[in-house]
PDB file of N, CA and C in Angstrom:
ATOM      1  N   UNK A   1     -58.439 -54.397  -4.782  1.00  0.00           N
ATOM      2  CA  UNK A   1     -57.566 -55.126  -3.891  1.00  0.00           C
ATOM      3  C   UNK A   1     -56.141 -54.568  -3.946  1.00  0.00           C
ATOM      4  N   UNK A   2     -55.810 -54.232  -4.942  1.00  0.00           N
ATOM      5  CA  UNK A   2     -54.184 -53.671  -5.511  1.00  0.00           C
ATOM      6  C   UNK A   2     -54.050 -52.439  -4.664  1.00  0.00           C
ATOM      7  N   UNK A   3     -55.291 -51.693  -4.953  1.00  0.00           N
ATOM      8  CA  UNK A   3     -55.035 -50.197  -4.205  1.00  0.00           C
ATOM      9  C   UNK A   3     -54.930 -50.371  -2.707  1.00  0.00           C
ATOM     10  N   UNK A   4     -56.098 -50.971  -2.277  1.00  0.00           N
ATOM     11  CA  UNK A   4     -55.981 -51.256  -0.702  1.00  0.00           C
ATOM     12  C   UNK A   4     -54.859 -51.828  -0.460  1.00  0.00           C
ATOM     13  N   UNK A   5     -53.798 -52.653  -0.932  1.00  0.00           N
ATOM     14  CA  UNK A   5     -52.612 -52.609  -0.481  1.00  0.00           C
ATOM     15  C   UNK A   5     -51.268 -51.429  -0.829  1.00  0.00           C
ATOM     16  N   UNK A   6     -51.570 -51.456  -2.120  1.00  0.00           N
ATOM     17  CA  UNK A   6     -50.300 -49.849  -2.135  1.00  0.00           C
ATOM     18  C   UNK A   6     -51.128 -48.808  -0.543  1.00  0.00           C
ATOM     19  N   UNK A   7     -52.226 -48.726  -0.387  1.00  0.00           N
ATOM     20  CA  UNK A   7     -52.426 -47.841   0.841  1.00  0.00           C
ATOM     21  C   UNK A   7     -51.878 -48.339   1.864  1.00  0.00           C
ATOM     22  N   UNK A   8     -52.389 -49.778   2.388  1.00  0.00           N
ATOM     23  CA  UNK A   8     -51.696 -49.720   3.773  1.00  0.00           C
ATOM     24  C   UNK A   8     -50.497 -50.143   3.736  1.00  0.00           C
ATOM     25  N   UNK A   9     -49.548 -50.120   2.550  1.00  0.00           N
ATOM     26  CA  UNK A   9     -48.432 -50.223   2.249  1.00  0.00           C
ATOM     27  C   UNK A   9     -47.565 -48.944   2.853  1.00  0.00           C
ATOM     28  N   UNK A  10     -48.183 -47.924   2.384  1.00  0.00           N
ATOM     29  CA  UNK A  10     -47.955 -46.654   2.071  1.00  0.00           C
ATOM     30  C   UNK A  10     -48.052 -46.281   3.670  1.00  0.00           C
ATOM     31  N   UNK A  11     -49.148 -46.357   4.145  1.00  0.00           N
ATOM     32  CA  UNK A  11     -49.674 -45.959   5.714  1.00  0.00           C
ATOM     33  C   UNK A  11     -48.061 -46.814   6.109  1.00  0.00           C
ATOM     34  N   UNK A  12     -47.986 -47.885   6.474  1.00  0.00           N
ATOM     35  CA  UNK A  12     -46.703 -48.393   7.059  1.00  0.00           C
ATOM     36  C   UNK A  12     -45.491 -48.306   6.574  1.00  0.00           C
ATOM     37  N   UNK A  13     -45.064 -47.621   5.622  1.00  0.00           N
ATOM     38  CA  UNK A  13     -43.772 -47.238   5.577  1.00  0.00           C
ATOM     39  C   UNK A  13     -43.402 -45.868   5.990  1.00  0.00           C
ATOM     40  N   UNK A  14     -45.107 -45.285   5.714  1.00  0.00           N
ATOM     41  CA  UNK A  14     -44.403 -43.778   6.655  1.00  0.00           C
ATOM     42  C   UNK A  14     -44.517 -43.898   8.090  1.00  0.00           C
ATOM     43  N   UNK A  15     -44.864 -44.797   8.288  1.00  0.00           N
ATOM     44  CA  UNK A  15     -45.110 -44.927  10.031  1.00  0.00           C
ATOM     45  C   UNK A  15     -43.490 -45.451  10.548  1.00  0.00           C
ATOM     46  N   UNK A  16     -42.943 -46.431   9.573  1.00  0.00           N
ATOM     47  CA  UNK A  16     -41.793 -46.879   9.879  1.00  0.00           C
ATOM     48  C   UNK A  16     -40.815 -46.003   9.377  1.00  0.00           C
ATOM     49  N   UNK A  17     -41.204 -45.314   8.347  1.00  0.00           N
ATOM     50  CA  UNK A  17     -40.155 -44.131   8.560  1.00  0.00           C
ATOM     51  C   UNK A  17     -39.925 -43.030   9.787  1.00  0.00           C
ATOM     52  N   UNK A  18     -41.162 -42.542   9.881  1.00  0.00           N
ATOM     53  CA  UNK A  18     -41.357 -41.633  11.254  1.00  0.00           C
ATOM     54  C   UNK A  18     -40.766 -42.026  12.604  1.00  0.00           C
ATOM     55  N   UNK A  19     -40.848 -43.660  12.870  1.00  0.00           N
ATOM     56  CA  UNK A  19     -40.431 -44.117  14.014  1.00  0.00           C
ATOM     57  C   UNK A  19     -38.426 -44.155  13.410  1.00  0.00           C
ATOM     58  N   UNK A  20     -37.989 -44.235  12.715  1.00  0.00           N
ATOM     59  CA  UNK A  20     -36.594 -44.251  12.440  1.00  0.00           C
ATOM     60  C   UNK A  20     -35.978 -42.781  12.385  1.00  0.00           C
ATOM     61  N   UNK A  21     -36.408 -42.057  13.532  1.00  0.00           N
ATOM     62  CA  UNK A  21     -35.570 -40.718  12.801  1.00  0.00           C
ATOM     63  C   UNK A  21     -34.977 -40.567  14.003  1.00  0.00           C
ATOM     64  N   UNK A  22     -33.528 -39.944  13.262  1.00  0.00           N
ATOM     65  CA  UNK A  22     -32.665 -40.247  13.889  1.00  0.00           C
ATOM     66  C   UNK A  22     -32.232 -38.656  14.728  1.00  0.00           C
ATOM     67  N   UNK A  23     -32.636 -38.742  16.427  1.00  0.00           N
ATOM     68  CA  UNK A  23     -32.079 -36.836  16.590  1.00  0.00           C
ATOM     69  C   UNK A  23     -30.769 -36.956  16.938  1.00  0.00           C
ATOM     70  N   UNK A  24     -30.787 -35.955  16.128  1.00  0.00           N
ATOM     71  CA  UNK A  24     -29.215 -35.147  15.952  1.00  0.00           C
ATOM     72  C   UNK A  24     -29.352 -33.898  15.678  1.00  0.00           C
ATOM     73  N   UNK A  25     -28.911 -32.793  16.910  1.00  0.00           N
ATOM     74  CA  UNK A  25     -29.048 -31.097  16.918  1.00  0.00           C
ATOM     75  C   UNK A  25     -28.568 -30.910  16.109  1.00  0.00           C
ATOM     76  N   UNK A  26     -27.235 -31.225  16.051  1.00  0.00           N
ATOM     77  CA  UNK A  26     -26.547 -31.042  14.394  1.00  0.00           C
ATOM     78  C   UNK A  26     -27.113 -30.667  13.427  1.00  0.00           C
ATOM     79  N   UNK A  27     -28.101 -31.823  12.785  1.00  0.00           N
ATOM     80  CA  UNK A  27     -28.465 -31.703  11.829  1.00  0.00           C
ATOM     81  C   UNK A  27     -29.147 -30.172  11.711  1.00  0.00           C
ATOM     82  N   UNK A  28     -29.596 -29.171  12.626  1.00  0.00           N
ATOM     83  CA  UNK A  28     -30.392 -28.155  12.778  1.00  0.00           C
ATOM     84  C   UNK A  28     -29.247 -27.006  12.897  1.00  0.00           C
ATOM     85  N   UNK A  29     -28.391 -26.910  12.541  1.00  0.00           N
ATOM     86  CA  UNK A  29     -26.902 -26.572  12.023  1.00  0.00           C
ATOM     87  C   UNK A  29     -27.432 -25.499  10.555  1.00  0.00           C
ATOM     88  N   UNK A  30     -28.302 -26.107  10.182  1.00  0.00           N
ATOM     89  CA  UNK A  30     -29.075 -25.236   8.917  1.00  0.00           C
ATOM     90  C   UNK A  30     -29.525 -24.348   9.424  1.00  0.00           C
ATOM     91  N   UNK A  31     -30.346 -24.327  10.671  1.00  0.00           N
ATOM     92  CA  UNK A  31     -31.071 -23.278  10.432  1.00  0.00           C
ATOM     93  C   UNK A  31     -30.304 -22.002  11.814  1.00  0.00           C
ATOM     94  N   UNK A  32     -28.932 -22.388  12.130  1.00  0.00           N
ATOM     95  CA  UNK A  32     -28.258 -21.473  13.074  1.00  0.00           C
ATOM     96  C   UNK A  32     -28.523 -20.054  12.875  1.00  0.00           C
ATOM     97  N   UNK A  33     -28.418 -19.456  11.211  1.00  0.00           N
ATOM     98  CA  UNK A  33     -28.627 -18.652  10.771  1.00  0.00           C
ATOM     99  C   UNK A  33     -29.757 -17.826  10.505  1.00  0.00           C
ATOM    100  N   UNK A  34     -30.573 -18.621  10.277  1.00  0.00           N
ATOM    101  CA  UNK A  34     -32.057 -18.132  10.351  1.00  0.00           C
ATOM    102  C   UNK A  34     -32.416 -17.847  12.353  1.00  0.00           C
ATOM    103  N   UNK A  35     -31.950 -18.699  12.869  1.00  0.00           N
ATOM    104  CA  UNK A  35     -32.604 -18.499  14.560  1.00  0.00           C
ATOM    105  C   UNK A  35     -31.478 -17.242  14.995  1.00  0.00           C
ATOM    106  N   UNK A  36     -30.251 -17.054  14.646  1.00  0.00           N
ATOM    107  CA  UNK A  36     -29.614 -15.819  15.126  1.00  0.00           C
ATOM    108  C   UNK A  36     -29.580 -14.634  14.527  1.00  0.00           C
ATOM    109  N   UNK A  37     -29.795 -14.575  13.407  1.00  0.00           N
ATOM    110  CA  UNK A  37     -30.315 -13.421  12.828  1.00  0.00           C
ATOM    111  C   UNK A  37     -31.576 -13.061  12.336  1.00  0.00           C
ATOM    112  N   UNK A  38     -32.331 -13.604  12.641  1.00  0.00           N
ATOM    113  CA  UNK A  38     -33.812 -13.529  12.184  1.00  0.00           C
ATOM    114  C   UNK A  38     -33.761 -13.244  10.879  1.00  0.00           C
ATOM    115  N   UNK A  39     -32.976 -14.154   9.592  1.00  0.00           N
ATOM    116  CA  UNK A  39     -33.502 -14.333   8.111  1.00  0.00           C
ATOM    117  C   UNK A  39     -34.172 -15.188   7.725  1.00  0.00           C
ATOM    118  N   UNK A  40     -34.803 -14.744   6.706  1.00  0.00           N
ATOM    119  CA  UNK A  40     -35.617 -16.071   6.203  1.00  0.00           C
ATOM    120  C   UNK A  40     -34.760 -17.265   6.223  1.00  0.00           C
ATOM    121  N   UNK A  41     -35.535 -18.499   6.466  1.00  0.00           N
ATOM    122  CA  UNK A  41     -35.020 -20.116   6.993  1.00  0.00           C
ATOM    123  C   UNK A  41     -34.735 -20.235   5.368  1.00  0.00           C
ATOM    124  N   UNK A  42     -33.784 -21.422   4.774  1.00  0.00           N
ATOM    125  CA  UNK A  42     -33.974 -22.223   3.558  1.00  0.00           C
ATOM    126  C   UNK A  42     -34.522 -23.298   3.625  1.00  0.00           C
ATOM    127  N   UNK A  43     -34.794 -23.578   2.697  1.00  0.00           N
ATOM    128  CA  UNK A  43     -35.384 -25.279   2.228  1.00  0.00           C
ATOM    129  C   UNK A  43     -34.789 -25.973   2.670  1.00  0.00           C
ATOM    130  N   UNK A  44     -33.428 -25.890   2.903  1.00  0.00           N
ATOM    131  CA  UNK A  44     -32.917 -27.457   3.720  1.00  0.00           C
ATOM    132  C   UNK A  44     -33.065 -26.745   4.801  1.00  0.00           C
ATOM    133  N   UNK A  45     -32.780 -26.126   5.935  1.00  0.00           N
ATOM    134  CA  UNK A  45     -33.191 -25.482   7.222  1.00  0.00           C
ATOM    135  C   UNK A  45     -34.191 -25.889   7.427  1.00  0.00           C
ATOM    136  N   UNK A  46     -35.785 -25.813   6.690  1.00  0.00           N
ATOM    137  CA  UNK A  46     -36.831 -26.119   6.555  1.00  0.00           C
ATOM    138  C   UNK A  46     -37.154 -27.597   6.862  1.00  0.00           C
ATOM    139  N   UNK A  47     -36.192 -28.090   5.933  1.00  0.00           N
ATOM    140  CA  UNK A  47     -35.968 -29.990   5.692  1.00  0.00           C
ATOM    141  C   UNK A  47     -35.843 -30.616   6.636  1.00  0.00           C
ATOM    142  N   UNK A  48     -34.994 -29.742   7.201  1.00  0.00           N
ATOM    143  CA  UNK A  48     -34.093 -30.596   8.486  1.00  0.00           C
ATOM    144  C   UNK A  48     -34.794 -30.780   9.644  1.00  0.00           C
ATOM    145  N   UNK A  49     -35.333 -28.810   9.692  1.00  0.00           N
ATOM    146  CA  UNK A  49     -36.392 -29.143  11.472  1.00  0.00           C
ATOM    147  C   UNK A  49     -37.503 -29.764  11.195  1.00  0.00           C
ATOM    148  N   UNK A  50     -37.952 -30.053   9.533  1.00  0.00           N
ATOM    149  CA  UNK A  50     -39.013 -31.027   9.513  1.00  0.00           C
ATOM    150  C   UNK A  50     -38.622 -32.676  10.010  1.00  0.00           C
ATOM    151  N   UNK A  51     -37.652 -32.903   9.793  1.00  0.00           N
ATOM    152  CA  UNK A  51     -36.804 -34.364   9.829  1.00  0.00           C
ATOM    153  C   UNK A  51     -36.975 -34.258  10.916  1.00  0.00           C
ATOM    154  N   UNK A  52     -36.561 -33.343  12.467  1.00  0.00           N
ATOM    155  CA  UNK A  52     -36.042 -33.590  13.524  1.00  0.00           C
ATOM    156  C   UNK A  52     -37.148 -32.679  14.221  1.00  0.00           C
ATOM    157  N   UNK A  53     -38.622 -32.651  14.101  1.00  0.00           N
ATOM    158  CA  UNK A  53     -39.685 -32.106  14.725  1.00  0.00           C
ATOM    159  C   UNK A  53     -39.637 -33.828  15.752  1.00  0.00           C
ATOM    160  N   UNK A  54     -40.248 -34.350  15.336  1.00  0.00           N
ATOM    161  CA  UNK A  54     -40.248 -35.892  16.120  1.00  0.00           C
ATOM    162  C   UNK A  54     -39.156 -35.576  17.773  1.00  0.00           C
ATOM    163  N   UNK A  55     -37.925 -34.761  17.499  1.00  0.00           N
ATOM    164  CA  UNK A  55     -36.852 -34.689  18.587  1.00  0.00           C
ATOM    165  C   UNK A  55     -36.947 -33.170  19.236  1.00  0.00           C
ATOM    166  N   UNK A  56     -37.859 -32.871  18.810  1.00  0.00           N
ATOM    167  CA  UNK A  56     -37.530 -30.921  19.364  1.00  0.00           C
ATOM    168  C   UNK A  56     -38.189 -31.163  21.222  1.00  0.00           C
ATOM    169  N   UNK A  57     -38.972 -32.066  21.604  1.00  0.00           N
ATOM    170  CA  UNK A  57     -39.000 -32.123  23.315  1.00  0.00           C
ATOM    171  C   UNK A  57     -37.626 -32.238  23.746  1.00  0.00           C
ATOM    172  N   UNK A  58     -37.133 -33.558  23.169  1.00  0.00           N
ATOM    173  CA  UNK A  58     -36.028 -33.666  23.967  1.00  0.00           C
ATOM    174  C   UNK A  58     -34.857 -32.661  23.848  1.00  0.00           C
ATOM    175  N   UNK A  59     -34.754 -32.233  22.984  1.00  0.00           N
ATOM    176  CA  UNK A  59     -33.948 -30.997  22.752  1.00  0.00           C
ATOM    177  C   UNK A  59     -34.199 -29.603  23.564  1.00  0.00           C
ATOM    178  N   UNK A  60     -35.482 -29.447  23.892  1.00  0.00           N
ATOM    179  CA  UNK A  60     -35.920 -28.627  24.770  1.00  0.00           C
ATOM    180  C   UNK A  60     -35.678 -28.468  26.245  1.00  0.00           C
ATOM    181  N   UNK A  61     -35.521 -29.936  26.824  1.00  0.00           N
ATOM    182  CA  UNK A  61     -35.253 -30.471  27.733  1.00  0.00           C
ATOM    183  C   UNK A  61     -33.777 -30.601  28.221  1.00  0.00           C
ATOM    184  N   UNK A  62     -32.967 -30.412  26.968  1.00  0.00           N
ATOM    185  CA  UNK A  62     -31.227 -30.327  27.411  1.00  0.00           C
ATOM    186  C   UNK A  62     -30.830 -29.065  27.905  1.00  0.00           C
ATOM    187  N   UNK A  63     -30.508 -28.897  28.712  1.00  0.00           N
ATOM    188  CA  UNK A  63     -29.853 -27.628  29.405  1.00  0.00           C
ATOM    189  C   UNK A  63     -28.925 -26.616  28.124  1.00  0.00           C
ATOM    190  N   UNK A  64     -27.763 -27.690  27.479  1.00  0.00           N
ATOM    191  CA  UNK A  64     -27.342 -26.773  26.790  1.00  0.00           C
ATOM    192  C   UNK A  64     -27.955 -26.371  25.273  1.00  0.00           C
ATOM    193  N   UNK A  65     -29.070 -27.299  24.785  1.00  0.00           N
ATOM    194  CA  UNK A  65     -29.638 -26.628  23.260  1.00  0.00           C
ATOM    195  C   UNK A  65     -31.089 -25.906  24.082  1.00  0.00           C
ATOM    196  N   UNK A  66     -31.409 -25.688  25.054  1.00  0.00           N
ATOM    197  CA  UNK A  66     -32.879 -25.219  25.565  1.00  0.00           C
ATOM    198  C   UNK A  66     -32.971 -24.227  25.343  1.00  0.00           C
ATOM    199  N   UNK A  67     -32.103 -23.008  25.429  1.00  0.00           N
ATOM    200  CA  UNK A  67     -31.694 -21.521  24.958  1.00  0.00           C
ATOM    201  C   UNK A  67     -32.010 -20.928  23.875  1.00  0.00           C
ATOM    202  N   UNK A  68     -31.498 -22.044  22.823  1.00  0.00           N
ATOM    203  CA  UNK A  68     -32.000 -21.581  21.039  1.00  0.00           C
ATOM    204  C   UNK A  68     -33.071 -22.211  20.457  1.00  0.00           C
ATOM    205  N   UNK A  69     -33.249 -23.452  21.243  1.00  0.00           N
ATOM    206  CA  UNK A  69     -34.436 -24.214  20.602  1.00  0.00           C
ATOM    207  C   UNK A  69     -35.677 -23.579  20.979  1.00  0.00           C
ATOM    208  N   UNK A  70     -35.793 -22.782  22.651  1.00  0.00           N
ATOM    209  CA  UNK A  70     -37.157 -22.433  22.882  1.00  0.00           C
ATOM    210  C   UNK A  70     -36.830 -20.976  22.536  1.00  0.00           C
ATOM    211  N   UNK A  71     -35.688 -20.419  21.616  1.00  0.00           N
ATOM    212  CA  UNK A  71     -35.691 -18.912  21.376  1.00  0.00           C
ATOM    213  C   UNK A  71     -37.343 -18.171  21.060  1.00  0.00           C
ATOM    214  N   UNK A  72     -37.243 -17.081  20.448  1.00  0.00           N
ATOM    215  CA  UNK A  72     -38.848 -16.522  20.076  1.00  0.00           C
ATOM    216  C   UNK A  72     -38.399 -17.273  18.236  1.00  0.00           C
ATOM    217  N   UNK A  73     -37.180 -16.684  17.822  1.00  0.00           N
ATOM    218  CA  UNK A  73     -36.453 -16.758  16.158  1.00  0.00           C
ATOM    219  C   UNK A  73     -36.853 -18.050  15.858  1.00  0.00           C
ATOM    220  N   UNK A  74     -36.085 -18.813  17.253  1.00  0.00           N
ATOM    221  CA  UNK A  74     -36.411 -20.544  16.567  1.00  0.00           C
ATOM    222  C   UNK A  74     -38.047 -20.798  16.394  1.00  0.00           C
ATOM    223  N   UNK A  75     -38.800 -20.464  17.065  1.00  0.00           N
ATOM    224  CA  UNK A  75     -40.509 -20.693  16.897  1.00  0.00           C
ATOM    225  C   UNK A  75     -40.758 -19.703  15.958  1.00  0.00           C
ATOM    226  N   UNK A  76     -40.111 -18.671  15.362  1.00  0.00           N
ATOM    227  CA  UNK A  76     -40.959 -18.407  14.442  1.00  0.00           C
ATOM    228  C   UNK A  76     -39.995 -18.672  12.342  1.00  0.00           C
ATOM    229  N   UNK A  77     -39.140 -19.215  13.245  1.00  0.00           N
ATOM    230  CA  UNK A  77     -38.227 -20.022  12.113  1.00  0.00           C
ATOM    231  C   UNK A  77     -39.143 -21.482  11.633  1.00  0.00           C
ATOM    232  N   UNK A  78     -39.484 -22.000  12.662  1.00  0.00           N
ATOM    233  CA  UNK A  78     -40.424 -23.201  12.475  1.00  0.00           C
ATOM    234  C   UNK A  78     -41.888 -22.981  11.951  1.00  0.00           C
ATOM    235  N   UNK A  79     -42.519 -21.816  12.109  1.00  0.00           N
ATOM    236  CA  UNK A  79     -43.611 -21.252  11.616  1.00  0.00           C
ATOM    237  C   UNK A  79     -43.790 -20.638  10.417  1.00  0.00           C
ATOM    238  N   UNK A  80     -42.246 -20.551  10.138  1.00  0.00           N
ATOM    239  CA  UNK A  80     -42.375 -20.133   8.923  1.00  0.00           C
ATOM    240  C   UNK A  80     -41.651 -20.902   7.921  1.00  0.00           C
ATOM    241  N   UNK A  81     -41.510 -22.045   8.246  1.00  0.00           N
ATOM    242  CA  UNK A  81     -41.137 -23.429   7.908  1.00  0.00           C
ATOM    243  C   UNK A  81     -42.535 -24.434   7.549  1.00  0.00           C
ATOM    244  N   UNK A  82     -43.444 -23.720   8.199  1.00  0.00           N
ATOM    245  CA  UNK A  82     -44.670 -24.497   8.310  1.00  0.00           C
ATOM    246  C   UNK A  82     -44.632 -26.127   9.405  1.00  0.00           C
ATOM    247  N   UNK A  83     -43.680 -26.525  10.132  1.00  0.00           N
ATOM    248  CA  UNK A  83     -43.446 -27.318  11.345  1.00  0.00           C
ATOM    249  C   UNK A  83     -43.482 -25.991  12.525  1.00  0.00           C
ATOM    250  N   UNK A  84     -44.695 -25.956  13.179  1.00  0.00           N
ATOM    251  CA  UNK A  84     -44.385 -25.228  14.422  1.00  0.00           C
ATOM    252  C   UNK A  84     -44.700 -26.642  15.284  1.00  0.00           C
ATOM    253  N   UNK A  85     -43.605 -25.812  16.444  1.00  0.00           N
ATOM    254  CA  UNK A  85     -43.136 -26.517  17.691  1.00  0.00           C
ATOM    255  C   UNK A  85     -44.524 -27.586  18.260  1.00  0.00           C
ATOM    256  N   UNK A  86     -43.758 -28.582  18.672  1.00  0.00           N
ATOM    257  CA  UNK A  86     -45.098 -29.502  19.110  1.00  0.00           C
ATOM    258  C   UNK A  86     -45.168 -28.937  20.689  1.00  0.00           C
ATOM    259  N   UNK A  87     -46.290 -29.147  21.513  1.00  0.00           N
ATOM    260  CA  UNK A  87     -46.279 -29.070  22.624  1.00  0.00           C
ATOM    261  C   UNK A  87     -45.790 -30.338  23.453  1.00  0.00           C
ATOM    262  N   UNK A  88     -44.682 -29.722  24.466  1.00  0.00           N
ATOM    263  CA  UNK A  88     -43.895 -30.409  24.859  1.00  0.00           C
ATOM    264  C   UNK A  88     -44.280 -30.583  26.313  1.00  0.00           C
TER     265      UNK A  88
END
């Protein structure tokens, strides 16, 4: 009985975490460097477009971040992040 609740405990706080994320391009400010020079991404670069995968449509969709977000660098910054791009 204990376990079946730490689970769907567990199931609903990451669900309510997932629904609370907050987009902000900003935050993807980490990985400027990795998408314009094609270097390896870091762990927070990594962190971040994992945090803000949930927001990469709408970001796609803005005229002025659509340029770097649908770059080739940025998709293979995210691939090698292990978050590739959702289909949008």
């Amino acid at each position: 009985m204990t376990m079946r609740f730490v689970s769907i405990f567990a199931i609903v706080l990451f669900l309510v975490t997932k629904a609370n994320v907050s987009c902000n391009p900003l935050q993807l400010s980490a990985c400027a460097n990795a998408i314009t020079s094609s270097t390896t991404p870091s762990s927070i670069c990594c962190s971040k477009l994992k945090e803000q995968r949930p927001c990469l449509c709408k970001y796609m969709k803005d005229p002025r971040l659509q340029k770097m977000i649908s770059s080739p660098n940025a998709k293979k910054v995210a691939t090698t992040c292990g978050s590739p791009f959702p289909n949008c």
